[in-house]
C-alpha atoms as a PDB file:
ATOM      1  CA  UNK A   1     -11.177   6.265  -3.619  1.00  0.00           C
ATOM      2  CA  UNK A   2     -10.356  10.020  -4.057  1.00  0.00           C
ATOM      3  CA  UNK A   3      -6.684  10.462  -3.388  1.00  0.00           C
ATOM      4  CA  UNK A   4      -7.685  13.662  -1.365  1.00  0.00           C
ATOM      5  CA  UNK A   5     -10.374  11.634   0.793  1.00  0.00           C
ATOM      6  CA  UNK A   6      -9.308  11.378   4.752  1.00  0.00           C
ATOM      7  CA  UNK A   7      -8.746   7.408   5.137  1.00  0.00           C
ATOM      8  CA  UNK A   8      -6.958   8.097   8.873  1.00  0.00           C
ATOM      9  CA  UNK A   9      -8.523   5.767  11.389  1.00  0.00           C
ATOM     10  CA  UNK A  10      -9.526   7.610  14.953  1.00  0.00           C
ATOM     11  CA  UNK A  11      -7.670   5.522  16.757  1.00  0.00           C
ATOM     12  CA  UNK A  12      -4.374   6.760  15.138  1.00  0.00           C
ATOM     13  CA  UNK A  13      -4.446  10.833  16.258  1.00  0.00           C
ATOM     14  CA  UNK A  14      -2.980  13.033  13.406  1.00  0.00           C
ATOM     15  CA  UNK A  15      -0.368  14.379  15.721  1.00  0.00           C
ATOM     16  CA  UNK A  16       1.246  10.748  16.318  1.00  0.00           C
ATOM     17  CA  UNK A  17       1.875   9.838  12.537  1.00  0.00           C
ATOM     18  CA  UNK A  18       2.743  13.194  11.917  1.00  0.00           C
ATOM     19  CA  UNK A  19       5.723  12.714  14.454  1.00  0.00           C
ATOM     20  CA  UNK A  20       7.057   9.934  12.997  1.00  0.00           C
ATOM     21  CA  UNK A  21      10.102  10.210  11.081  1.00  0.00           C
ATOM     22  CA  UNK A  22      10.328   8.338   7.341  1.00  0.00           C
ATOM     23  CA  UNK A  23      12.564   5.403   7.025  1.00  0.00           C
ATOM     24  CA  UNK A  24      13.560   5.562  10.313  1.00  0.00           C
ATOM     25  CA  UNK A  25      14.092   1.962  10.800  1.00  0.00           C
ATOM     26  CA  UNK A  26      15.195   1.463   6.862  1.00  0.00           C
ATOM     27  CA  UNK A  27      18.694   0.594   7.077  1.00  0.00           C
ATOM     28  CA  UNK A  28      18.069  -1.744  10.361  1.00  0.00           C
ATOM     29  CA  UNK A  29      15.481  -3.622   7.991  1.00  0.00           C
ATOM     30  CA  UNK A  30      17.608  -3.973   4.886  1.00  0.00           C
ATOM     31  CA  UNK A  31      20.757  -5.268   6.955  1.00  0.00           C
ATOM     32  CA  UNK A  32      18.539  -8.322   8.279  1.00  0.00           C
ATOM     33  CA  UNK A  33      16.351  -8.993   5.370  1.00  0.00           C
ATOM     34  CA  UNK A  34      17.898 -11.499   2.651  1.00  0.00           C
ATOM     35  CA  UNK A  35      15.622 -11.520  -0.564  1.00  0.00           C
ATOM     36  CA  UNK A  36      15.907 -13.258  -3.559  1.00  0.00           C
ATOM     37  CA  UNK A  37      13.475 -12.398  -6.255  1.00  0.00           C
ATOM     38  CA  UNK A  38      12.790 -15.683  -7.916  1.00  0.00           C
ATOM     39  CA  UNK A  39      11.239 -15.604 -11.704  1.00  0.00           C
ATOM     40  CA  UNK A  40       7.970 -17.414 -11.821  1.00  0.00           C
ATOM     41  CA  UNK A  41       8.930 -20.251 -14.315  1.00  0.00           C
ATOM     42  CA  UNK A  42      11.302 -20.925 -11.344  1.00  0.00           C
ATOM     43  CA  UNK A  43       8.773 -20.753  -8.696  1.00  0.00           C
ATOM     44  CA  UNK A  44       7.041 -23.580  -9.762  1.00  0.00           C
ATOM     45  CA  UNK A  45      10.046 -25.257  -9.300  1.00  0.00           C
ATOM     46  CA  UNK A  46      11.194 -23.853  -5.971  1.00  0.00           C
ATOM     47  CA  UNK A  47       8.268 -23.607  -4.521  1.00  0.00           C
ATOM     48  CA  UNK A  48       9.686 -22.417  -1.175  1.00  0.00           C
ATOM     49  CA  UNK A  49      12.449 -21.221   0.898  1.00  0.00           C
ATOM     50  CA  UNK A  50      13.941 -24.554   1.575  1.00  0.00           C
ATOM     51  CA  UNK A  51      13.317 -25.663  -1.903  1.00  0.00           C
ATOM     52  CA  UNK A  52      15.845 -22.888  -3.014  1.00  0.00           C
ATOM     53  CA  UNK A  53      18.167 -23.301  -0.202  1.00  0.00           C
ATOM     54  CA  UNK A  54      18.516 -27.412  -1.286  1.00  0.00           C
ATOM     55  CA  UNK A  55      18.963 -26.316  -4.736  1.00  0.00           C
ATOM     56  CA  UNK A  56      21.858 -24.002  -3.941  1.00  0.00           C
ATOM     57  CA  UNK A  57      23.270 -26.324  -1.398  1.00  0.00           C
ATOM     58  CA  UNK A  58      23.496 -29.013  -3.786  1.00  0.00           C
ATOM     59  CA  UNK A  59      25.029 -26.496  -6.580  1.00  0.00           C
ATOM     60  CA  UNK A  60      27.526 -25.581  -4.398  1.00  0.00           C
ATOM     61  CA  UNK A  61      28.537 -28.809  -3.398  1.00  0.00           C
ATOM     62  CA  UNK A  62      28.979 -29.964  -6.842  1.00  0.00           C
ATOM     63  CA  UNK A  63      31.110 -26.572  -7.752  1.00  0.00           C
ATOM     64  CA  UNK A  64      33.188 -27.840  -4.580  1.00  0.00           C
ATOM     65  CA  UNK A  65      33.862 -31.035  -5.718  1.00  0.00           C
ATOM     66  CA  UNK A  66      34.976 -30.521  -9.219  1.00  0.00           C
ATOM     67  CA  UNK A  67      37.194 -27.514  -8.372  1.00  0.00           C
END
């Protein structure tokens, strides 16, 4: 696809996206988003959300309980 080539849908009129303002709603999204990038070798091992979450859990609980 030519980076030049129109790819707007008619639905969306030119005048509405033009109006928008950019990153708008940036900030709002960072402050309730929590990521952790996890390396793939890892992955396999935490496969999911509450895979990590039991993992840190249990980390933490041990660094509690030797301190």
């Amino acid at each position: 696809m030519n980076d030049d080539e129109d790819t707007l849908r008619k639905e969306y009129p030119e005048e509405l996206i033009k109006s928008g303002i950019r990153g708008k709603y940036a900030k709002q999204f960072q402050e309730g988003t929590n990521i952790a990038l996890i390396e793939p070798d890892l992955h396999k091992i935490f496969p999911d959300s509450d895979a990590v979450n039991r993992a840190l859990r249990e980390y933490v609980h041990q660094k509690q309980s030797t301190s």
